[in-house]
Protein backbone atom coordinates (compact mmCIF):
# COMPACT_ATOMS: atom_id res chain seq x y z
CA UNK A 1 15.79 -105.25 -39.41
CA UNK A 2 12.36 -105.28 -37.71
CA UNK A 3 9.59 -102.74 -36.45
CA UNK A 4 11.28 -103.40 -33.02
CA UNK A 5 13.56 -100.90 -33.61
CA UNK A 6 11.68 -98.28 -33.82
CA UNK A 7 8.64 -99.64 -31.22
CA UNK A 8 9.40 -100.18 -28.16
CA UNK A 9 6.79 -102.44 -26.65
CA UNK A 10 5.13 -105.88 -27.98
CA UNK A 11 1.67 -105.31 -27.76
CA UNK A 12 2.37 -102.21 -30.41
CA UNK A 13 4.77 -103.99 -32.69
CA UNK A 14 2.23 -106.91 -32.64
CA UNK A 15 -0.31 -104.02 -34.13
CA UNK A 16 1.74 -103.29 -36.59
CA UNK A 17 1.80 -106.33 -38.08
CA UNK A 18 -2.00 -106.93 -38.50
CA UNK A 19 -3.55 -107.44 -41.41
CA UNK A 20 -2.68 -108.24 -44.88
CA UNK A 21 0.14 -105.58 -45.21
CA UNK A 22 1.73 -106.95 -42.02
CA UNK A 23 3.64 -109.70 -43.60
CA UNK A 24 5.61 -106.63 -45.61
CA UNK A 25 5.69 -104.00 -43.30
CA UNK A 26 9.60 -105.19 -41.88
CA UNK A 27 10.77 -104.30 -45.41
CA UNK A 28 9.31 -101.34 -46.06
CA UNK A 29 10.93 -100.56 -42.84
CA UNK A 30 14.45 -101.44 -44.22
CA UNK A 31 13.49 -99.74 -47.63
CA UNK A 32 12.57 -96.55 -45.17
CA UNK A 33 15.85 -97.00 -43.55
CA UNK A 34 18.15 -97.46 -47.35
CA UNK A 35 16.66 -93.98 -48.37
CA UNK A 36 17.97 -92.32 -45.04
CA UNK A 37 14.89 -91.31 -43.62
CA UNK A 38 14.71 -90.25 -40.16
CA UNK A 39 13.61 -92.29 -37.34
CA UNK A 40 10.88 -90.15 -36.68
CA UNK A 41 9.51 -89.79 -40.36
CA UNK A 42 9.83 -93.60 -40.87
CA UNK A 43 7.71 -94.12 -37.46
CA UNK A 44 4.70 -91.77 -39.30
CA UNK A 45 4.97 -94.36 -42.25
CA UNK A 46 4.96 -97.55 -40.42
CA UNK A 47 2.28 -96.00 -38.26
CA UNK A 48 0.04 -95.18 -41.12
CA UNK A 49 0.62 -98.40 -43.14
CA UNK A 50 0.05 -100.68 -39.99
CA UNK A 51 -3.77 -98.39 -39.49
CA UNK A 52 -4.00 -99.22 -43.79
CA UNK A 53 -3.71 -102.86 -43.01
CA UNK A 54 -6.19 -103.08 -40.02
CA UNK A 55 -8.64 -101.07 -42.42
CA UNK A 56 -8.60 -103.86 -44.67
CA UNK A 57 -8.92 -106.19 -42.64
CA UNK A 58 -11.60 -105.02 -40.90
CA UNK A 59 -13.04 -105.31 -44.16
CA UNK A 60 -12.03 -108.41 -45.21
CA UNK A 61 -10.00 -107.40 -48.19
CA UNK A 62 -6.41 -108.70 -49.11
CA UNK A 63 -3.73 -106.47 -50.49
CA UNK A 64 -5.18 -107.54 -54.56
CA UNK A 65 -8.22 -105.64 -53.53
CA UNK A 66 -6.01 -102.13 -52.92
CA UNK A 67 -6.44 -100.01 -56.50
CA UNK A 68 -7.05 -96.38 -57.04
CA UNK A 69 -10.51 -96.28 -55.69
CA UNK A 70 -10.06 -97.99 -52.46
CA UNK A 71 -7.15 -96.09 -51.70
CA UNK A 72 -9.54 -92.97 -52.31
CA UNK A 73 -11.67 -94.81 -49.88
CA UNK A 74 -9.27 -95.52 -46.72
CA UNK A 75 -7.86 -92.00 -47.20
CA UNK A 76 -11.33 -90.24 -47.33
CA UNK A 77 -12.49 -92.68 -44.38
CA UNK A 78 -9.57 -91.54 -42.44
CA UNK A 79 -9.40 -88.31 -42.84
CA UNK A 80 -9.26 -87.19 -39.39
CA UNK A 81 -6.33 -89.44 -38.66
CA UNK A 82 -4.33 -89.24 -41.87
CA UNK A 83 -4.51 -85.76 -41.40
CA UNK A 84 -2.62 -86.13 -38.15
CA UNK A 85 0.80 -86.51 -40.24
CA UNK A 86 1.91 -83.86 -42.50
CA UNK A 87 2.47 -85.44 -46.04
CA UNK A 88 0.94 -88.43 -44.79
CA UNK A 89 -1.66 -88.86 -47.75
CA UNK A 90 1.02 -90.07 -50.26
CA UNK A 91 2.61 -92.46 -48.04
CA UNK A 92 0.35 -95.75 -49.56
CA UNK A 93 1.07 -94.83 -52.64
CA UNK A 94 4.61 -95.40 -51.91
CA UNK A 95 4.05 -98.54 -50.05
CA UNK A 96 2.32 -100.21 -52.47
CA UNK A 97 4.88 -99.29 -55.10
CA UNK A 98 7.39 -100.74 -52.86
CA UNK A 99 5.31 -103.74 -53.61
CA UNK A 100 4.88 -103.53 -57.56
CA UNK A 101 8.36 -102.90 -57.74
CA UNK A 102 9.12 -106.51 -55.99
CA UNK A 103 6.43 -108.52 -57.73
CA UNK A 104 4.31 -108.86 -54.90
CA UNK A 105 1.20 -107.31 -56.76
CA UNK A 106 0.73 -106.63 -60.11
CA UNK A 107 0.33 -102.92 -62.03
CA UNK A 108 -3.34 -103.38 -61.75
CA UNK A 109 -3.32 -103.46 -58.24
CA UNK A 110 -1.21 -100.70 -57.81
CA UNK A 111 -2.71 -97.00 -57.05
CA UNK A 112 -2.23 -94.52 -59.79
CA UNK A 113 1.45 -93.27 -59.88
CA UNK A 114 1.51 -89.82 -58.15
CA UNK A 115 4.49 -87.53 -59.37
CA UNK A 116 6.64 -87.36 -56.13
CA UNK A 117 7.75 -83.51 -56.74
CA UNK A 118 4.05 -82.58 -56.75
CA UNK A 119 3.10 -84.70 -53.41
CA UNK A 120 6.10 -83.05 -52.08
CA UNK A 121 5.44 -79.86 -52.83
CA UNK A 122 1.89 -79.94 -51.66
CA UNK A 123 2.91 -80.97 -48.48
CA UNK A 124 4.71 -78.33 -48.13
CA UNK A 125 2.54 -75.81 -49.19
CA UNK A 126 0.25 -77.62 -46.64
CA UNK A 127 2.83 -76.49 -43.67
CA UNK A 128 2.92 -73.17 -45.04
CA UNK A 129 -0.16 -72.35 -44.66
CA UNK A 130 -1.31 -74.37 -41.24
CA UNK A 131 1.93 -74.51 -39.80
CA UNK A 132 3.33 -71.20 -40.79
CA UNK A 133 0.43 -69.43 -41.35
CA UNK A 134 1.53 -67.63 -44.50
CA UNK A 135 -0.43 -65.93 -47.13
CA UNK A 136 -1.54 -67.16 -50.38
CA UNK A 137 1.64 -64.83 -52.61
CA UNK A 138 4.19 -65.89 -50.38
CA UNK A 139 3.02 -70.06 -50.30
CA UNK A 140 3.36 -69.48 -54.12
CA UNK A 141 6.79 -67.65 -54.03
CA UNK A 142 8.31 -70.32 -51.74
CA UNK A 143 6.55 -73.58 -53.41
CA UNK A 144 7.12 -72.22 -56.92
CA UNK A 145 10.91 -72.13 -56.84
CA UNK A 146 10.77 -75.56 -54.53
CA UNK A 147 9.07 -77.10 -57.22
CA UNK A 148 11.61 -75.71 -59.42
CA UNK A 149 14.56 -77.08 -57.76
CA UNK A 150 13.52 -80.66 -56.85
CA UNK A 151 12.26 -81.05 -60.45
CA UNK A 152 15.89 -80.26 -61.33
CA UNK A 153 17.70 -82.11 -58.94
CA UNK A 154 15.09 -85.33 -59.48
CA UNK A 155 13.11 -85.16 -62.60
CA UNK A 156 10.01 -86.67 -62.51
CA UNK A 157 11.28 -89.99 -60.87
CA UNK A 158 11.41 -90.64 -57.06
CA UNK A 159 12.63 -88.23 -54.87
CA UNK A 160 15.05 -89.02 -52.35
CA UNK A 161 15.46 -86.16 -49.85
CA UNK A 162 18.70 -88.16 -48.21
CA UNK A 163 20.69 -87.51 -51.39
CA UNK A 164 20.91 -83.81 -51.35
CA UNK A 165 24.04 -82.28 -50.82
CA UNK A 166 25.35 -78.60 -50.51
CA UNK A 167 26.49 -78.88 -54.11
CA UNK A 168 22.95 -79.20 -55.20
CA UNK A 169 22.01 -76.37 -53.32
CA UNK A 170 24.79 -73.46 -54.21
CA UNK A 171 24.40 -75.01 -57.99
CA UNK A 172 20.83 -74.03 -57.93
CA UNK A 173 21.63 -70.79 -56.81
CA UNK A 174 24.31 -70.09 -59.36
CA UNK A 175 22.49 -70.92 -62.08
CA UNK A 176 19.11 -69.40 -61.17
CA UNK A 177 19.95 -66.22 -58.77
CA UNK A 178 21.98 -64.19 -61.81
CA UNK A 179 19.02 -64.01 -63.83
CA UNK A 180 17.51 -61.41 -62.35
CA UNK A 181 17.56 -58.09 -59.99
CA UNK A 182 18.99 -58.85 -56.48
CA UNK A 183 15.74 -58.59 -54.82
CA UNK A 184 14.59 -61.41 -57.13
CA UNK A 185 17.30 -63.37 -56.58
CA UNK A 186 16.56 -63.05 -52.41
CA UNK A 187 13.47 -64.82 -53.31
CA UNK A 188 15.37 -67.60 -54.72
CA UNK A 189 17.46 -67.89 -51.58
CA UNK A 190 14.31 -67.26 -49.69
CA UNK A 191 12.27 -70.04 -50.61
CA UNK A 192 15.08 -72.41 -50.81
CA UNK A 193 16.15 -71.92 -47.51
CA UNK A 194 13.16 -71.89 -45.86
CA UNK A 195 12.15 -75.68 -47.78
CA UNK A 196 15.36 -76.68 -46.50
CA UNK A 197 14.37 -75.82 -43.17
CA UNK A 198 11.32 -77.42 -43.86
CA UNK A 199 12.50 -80.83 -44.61
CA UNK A 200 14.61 -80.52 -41.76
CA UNK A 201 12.20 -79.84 -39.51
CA UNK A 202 10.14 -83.14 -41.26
CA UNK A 203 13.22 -85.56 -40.50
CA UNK A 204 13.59 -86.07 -44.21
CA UNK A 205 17.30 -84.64 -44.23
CA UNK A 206 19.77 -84.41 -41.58
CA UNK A 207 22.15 -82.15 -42.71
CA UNK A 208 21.59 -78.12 -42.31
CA UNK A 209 21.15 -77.59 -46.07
CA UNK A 210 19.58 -74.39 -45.28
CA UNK A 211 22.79 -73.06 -44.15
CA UNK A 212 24.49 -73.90 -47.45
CA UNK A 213 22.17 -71.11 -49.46
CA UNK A 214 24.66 -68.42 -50.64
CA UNK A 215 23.57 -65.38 -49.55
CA UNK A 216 22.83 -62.17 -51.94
CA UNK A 217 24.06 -58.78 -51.31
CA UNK A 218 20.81 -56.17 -51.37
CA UNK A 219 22.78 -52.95 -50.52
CA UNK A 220 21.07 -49.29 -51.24
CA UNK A 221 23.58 -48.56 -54.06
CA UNK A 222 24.03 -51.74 -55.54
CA UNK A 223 23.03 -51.23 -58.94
CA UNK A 224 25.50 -47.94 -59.17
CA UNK A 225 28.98 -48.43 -61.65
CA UNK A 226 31.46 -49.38 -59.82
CA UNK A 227 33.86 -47.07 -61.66
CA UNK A 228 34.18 -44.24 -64.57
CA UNK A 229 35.16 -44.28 -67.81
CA UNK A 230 38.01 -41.67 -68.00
CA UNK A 231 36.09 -39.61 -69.98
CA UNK A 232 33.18 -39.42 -66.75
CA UNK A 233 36.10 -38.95 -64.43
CA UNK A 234 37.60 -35.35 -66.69
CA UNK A 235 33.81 -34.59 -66.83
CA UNK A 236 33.22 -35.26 -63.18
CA UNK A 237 36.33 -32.88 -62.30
CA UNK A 238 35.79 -30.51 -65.12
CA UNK A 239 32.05 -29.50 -62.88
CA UNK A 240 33.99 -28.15 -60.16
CA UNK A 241 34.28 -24.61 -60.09
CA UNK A 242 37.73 -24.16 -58.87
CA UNK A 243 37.69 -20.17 -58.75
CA UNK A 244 35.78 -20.73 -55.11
CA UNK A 245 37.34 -22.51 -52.08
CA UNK A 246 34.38 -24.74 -52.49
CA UNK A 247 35.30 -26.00 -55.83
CA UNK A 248 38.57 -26.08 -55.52
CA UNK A 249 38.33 -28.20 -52.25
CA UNK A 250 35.87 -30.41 -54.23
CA UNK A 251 38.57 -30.74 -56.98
CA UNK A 252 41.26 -31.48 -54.83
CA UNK A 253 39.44 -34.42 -53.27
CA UNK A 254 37.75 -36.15 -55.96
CA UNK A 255 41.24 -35.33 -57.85
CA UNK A 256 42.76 -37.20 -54.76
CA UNK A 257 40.34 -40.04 -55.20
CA UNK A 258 41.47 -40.47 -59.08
CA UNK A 259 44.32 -40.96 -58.06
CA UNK A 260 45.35 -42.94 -55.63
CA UNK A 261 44.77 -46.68 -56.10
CA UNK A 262 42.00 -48.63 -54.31
């Protein structure tokens, strides 16, 4: 596989080969393309890994010069155009661990490990609130039980969006949504859905997930018994003051009710 499948014309896919990451950047293609991302999201990656390698060269520095304070560097240097790419930030990080993880630098070299569920999660806190435009208790409703669920589903190892399924999603809900009153288990469903959305909406899944949430019932009289103890029924009957046509008619009905089966 090679960058030519995702840019179209030479003079680009010659750019994106520049440098002293260019030499690496057809595999972390493929590695882009074994973890299901989208062809969109794995364009943002290339595109920001290919601007990381002219960087260094620019500055004469080889891919043994990258560590945690460099990276700091490029990213702070670049604000303006990391910034262009939601989630872009952590997407060295995951290049260069791509490389550790095939020998091609050492651990030195490598930027301090970032904990995937939190980069994840503060990108998307980061489209809630310039995307979405949300306030400040409703970024922490949605992230919080985000956070929750991909540290379930993944731990604190990598997180591969491709690999959710619908079963990961009604699980959540089943185990979580029971816990407490319905309208706190509508926040579950909520924020779930509207992450699912999210990564959706970011190319990271395919798949509707969102439309997998189970819904929860919120009706008015919810939280009422659904049926009396015989003694509540004779109790219930026995308040009806059948010496009026009022009462009686009351008696008759609820009597009728008693009866007959649902």
């Amino acid at each position: 596989m090679s960058t030519s499948t995702i840019f179209k014309f030479p003079r680009v896919i010659r750019q994106q080969h520049e440098g002293p990451l260019g030499f690496h950047i057809d595999a972390y293609e493929a590695l882009l393309r074994e973890h299901g991302y989208s062809r969109a999201s794995t364009y943002v990656h290339l595109h920001i890994v290919a601007d990381l390698s002219r960087w260094l060269k620019r500055r004469k520095l080889d891919v043994d010069d990258v560590d945690e304070r460099m990276m700091g560097h490029y990213l702070q240097s670049r604000r303006h155009f990391v910034d262009g790419y939601r989630g872009a930030s952590s997407i060295p990080t995951k290049f260069f661990g791509m490389l550790r993880d095939r020998g091609i630098i050492n651990h030195k070299s490598m930027p301090v490990a970032v904990d995937a569920c939190e980069v994840a999660i503060a990108n998307f806190k980061q489209y809630l609130s310039q995307e979405r435009g949300l306030s400040v208790s409703i970024q922490c409703n949605y992230t919080r039980f985000a956070h929750q669920f991909l540290r379930e589903r993944f731990g604190r190892g990598a997180v591969q969006f491709s690999t959710l399924s619908a079963t990961d999603v009604t699980e959540f809900v089943r185990r979580h949504a029971h816990k407490g009153s319905a309208r706190s288990a509508q926040r579950i469903v909520g924020s779930l859905r509207a992450f699912l959305r999210y990564l959706r909406y970011q190319g990271e899944i395919t798949t509707d997930l969102a439309a997998c949430v189970p819904r929860v019932a919120n009706w008015s009289y919810s939280t009422l018994p659904r049926f009396l103890q015989p003694g509540q029924v004779q109790k219930v009957l026995d308040h009806c003051d059948r010496r009026s046509a009022l009462g009686l008619r009351n008696y008759t009905m609820l009597l009728l009710l008693v009866s007959c089966p649902l």
